[in-house]
Protein backbone atom coordinates (compact mmCIF):
# COMPACT_ATOMS: atom_id res chain seq x y z
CA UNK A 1 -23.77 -27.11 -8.28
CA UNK A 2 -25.35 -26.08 -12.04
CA UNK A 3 -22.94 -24.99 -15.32
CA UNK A 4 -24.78 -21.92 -14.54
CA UNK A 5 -23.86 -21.34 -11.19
CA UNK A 6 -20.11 -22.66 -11.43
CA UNK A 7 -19.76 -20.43 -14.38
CA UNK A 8 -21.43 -17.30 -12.53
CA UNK A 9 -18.86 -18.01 -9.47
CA UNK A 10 -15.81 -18.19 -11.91
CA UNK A 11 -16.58 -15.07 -13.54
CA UNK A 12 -17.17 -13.15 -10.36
CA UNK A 13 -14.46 -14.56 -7.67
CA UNK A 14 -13.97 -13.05 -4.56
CA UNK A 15 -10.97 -10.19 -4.36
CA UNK A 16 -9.09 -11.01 -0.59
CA UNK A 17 -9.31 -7.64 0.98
CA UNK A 18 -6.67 -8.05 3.29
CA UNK A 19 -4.54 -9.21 0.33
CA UNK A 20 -5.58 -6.23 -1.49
CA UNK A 21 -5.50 -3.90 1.00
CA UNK A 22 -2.03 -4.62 2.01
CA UNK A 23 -0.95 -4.91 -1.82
CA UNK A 24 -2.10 -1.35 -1.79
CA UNK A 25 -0.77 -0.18 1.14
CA UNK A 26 2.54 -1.25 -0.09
CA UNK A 27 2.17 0.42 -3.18
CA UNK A 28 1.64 3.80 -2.04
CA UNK A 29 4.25 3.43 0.52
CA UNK A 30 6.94 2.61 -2.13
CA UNK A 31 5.95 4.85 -4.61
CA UNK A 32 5.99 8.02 -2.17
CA UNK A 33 9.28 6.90 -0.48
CA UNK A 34 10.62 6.69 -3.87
CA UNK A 35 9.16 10.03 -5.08
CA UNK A 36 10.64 11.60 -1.84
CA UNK A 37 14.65 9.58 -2.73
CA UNK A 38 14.62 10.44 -6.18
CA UNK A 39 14.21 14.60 -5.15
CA UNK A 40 17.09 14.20 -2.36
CA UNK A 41 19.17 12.42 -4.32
CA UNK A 42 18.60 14.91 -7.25
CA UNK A 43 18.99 17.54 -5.26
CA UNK A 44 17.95 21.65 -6.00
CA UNK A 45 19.76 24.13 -8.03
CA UNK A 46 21.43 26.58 -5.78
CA UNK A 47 19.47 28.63 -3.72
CA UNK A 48 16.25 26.55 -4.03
CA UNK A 49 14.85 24.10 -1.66
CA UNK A 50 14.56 20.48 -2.17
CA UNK A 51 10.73 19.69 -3.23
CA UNK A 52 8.72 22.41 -2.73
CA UNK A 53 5.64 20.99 -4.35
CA UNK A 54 6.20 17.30 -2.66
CA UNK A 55 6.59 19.44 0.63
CA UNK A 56 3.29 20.33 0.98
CA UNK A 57 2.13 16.63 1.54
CA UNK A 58 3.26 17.63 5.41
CA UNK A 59 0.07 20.00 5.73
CA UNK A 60 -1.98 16.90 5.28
CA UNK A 61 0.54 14.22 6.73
CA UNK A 62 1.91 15.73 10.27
CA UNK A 63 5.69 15.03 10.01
CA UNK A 64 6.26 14.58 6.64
CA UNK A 65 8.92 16.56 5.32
CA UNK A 66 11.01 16.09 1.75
CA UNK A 67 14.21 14.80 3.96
CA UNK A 68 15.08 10.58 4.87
CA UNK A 69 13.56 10.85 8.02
CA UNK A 70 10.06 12.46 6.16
CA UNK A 71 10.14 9.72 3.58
CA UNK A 72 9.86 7.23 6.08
CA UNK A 73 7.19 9.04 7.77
CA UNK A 74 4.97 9.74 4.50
CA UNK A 75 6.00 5.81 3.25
CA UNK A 76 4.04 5.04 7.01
CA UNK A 77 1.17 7.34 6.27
CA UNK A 78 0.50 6.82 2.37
CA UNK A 79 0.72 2.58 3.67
CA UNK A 80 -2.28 3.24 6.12
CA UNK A 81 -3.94 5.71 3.67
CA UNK A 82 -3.18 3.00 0.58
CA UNK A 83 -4.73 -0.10 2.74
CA UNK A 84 -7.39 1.66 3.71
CA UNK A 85 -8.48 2.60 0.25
CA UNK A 86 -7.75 -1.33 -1.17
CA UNK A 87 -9.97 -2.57 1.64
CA UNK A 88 -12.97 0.19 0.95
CA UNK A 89 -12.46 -1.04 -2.65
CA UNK A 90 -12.26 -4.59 -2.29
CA UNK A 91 -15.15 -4.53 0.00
CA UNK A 92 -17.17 -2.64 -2.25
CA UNK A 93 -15.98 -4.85 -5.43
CA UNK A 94 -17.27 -8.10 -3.55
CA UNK A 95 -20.07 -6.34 -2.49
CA UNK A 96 -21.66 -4.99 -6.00
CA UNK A 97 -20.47 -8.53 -7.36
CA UNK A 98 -22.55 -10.27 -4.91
CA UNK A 99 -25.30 -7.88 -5.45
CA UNK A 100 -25.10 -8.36 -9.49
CA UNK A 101 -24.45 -12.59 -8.67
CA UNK A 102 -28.42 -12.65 -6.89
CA UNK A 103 -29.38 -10.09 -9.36
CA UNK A 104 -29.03 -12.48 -12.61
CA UNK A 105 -30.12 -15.51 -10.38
CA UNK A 106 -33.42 -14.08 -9.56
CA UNK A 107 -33.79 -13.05 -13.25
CA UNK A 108 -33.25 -16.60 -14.62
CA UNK A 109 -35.66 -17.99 -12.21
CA UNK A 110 -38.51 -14.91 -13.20
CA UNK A 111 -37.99 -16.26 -16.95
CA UNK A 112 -37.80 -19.52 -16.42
CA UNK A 113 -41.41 -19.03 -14.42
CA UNK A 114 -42.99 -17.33 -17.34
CA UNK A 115 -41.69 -20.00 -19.56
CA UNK A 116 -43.60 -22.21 -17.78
């Protein structure tokens, strides 16, 4: 292998979709659970309910209420819906790397054709 090539491939590693998919996943699932602890253990003034605004997540996530049982429920969904976005991404990261990796390649070997 060339400096050019080991240089181009250190630059522009691979991400590991699964790793970032579940890395992801995990995120989302934390950060809603905790969104979802942190209003029930607040609690509402009197004569309001608990999360209103978080609430609403149930028209889009069937189940999903601002209660223990719902947090478990939306940290389920927002995993699936997190991992599924990190894999789309990493995919597509590796992908327009890839693309950009044959892209300069094919460009150094067009100048270094004229040159001759």
């Amino acid at each position: 292998m060339n400096a050019d090539k080991a240089v181009l491939m250190a630059g522009f590693a691979r991400l590991d979709v699964v790793a970032l998919a579940v890395a992801m996943g995990t995120v989302c699932a934390i950060g809603l659970f905790l969104m979802t602890a942190t209003l029930l253990i607040k609690g509402a003034p009197p004569g309001m309910s608990v999360g209103t605004h978080l609430g609403l997540l149930g028209i889009y996530l069937p189940g999903y209420n601002v209660s223990w049982g719902g947090s478990v429920i939306g940290a389920i969904y927002a995993w699936i819906i997190g991992a599924l976005i990190g894999f789309v991404w990493g995919v597509l990261w590796n992908l327009t790397h890839y693309l950009y990796i044959i892209l300069v390649v094919v460009r150094a070997h067009w100048w270094r054709m004229m040159g001759d």
